[in-house]
C-alpha atoms as a PDB file:
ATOM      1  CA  UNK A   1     -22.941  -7.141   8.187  1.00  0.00           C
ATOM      2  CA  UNK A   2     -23.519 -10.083   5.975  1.00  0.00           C
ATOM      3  CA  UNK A   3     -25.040 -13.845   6.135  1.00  0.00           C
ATOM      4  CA  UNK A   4     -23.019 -16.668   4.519  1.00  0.00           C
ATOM      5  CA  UNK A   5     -25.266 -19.876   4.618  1.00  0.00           C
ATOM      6  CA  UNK A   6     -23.390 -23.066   4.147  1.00  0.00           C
ATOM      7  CA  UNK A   7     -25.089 -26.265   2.496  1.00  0.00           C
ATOM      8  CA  UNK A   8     -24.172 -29.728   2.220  1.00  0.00           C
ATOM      9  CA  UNK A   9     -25.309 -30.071  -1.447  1.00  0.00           C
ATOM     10  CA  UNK A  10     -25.515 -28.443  -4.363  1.00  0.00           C
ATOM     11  CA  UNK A  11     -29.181 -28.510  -4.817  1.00  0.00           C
ATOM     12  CA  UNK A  12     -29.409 -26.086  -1.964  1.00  0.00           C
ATOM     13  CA  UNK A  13     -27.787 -23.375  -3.346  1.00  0.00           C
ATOM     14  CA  UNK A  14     -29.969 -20.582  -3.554  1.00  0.00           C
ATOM     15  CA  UNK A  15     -27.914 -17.329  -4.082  1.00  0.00           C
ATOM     16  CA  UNK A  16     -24.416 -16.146  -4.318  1.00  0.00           C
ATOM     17  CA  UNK A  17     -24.773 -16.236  -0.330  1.00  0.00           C
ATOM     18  CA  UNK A  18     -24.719 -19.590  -0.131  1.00  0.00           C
ATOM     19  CA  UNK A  19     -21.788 -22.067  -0.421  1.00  0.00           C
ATOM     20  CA  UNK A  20     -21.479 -25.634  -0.956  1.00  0.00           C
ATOM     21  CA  UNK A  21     -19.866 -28.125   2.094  1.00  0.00           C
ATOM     22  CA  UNK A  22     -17.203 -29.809   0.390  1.00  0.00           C
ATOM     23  CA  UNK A  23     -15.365 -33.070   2.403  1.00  0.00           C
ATOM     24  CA  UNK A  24     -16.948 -32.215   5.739  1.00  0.00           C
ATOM     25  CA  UNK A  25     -15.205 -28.828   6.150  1.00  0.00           C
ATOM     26  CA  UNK A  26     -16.136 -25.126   5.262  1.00  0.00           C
ATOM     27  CA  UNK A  27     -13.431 -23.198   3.816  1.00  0.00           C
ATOM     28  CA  UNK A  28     -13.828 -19.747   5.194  1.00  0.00           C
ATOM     29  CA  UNK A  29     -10.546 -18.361   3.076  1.00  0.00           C
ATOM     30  CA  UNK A  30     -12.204 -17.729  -0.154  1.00  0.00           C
ATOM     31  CA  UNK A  31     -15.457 -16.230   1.154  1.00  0.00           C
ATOM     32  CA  UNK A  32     -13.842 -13.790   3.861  1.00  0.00           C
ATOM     33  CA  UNK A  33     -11.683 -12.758   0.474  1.00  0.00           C
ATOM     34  CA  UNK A  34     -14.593 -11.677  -0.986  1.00  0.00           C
ATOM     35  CA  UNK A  35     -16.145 -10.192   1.635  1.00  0.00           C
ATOM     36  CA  UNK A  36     -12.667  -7.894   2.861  1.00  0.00           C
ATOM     37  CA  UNK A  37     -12.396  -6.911  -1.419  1.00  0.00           C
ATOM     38  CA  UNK A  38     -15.650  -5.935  -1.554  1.00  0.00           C
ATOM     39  CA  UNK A  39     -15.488  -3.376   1.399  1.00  0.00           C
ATOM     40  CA  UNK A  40     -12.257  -1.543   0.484  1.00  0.00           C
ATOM     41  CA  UNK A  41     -12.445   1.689  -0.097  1.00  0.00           C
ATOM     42  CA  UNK A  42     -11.775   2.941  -3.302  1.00  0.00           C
ATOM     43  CA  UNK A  43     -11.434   6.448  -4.953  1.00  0.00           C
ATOM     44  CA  UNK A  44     -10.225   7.624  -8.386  1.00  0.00           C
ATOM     45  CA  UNK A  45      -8.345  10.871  -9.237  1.00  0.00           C
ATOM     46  CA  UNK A  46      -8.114  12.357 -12.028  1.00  0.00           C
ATOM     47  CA  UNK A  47      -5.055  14.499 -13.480  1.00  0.00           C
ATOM     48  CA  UNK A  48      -7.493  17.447 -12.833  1.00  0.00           C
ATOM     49  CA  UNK A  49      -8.801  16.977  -9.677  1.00  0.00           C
ATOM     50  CA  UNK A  50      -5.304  16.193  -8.349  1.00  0.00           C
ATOM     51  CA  UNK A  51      -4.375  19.567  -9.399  1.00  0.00           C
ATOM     52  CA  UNK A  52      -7.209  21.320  -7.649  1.00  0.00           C
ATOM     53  CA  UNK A  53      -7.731  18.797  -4.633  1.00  0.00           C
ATOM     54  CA  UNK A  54      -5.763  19.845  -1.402  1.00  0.00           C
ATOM     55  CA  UNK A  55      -3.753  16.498  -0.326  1.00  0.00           C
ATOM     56  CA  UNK A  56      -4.439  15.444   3.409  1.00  0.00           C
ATOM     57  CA  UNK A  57      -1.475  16.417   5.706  1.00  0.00           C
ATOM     58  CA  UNK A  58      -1.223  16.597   9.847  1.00  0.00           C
ATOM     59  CA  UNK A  59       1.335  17.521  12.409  1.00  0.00           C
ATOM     60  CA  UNK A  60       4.054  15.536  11.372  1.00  0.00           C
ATOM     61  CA  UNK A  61       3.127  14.064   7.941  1.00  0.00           C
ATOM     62  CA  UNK A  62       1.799  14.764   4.494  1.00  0.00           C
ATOM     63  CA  UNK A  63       0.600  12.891   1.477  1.00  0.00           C
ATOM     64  CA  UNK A  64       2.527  13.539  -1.479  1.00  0.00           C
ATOM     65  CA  UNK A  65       2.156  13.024  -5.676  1.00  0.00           C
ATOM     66  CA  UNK A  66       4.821  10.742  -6.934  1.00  0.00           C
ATOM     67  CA  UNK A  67       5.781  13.473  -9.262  1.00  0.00           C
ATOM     68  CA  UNK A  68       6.432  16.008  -5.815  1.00  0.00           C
ATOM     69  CA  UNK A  69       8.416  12.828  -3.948  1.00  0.00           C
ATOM     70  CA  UNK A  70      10.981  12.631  -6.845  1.00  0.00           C
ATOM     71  CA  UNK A  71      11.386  16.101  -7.349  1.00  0.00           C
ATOM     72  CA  UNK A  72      12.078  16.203  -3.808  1.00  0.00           C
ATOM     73  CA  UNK A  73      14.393  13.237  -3.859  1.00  0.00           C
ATOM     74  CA  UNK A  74      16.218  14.862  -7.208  1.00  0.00           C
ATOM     75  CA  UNK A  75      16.437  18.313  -5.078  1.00  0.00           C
ATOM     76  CA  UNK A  76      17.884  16.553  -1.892  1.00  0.00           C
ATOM     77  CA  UNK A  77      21.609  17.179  -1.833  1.00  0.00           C
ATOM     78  CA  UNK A  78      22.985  13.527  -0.512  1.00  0.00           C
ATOM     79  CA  UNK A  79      23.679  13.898   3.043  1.00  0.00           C
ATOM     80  CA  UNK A  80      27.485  12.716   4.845  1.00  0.00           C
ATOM     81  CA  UNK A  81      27.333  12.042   7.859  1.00  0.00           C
ATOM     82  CA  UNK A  82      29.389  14.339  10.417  1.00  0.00           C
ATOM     83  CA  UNK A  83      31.373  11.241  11.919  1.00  0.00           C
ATOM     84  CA  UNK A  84      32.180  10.194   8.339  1.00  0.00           C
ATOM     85  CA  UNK A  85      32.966  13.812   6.787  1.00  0.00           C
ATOM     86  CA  UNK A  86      36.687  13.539   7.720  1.00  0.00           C
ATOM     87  CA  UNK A  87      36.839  10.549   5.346  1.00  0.00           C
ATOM     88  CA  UNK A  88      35.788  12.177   2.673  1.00  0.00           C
ATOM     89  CA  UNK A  89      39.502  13.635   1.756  1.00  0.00           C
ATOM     90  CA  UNK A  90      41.084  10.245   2.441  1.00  0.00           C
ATOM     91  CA  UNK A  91      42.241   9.134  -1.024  1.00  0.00           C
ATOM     92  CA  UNK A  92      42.782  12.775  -2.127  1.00  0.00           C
ATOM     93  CA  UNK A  93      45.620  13.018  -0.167  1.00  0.00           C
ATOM     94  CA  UNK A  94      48.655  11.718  -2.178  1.00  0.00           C
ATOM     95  CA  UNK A  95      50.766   9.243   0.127  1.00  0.00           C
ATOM     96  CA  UNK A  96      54.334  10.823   1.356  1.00  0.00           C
ATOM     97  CA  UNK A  97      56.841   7.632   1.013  1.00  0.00           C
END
């Protein structure tokens, strides 16, 4: 929880809390910026602890390294789809005339 105090002149400004009035209107954008970046969570890995830290994962999903998604991507055999597979042969065939 925080308290944002708004004041009509600059005189008043006390702290970072407080923000100045400008033209009859407060301008919420900036400080609700501020106040969102200031609570996101952040954590750091390191190449180390990556390698000894056990990813999150649940039922149906997992998190994954970027190095483990392209490997997977690389290893993934592009798949045809079985309506399509008959096409696949089309301009192998030589025409008969």
């Amino acid at each position: 929880m925080t308290t944002e105090t708004f004041v009509k002149s600059a005189s008043q400004i006390q702290d970072e809390s407080f923000h100045l009035i400008e033209k009859d209107t407060v301008d919420l954008v900036p400080v609700l910026e501020e106040l969102l970046l200031v609570e996101i969570p952040m954590q750091v890995f390191s190449e180390e602890a990556l390698d000894e830290a056990e990813l999150p994962k649940g039922e149906d999903w997992e998190v994954k390294t970027e190095d483990e998604l392209l490997e997977e991507q690389a290893s993934e055999a592009p798949k045809v789809d079985p309506r399509l597979a008959g096409l696949a042969d089309f301009f192998n065939d030589k025409k008969e005339n």
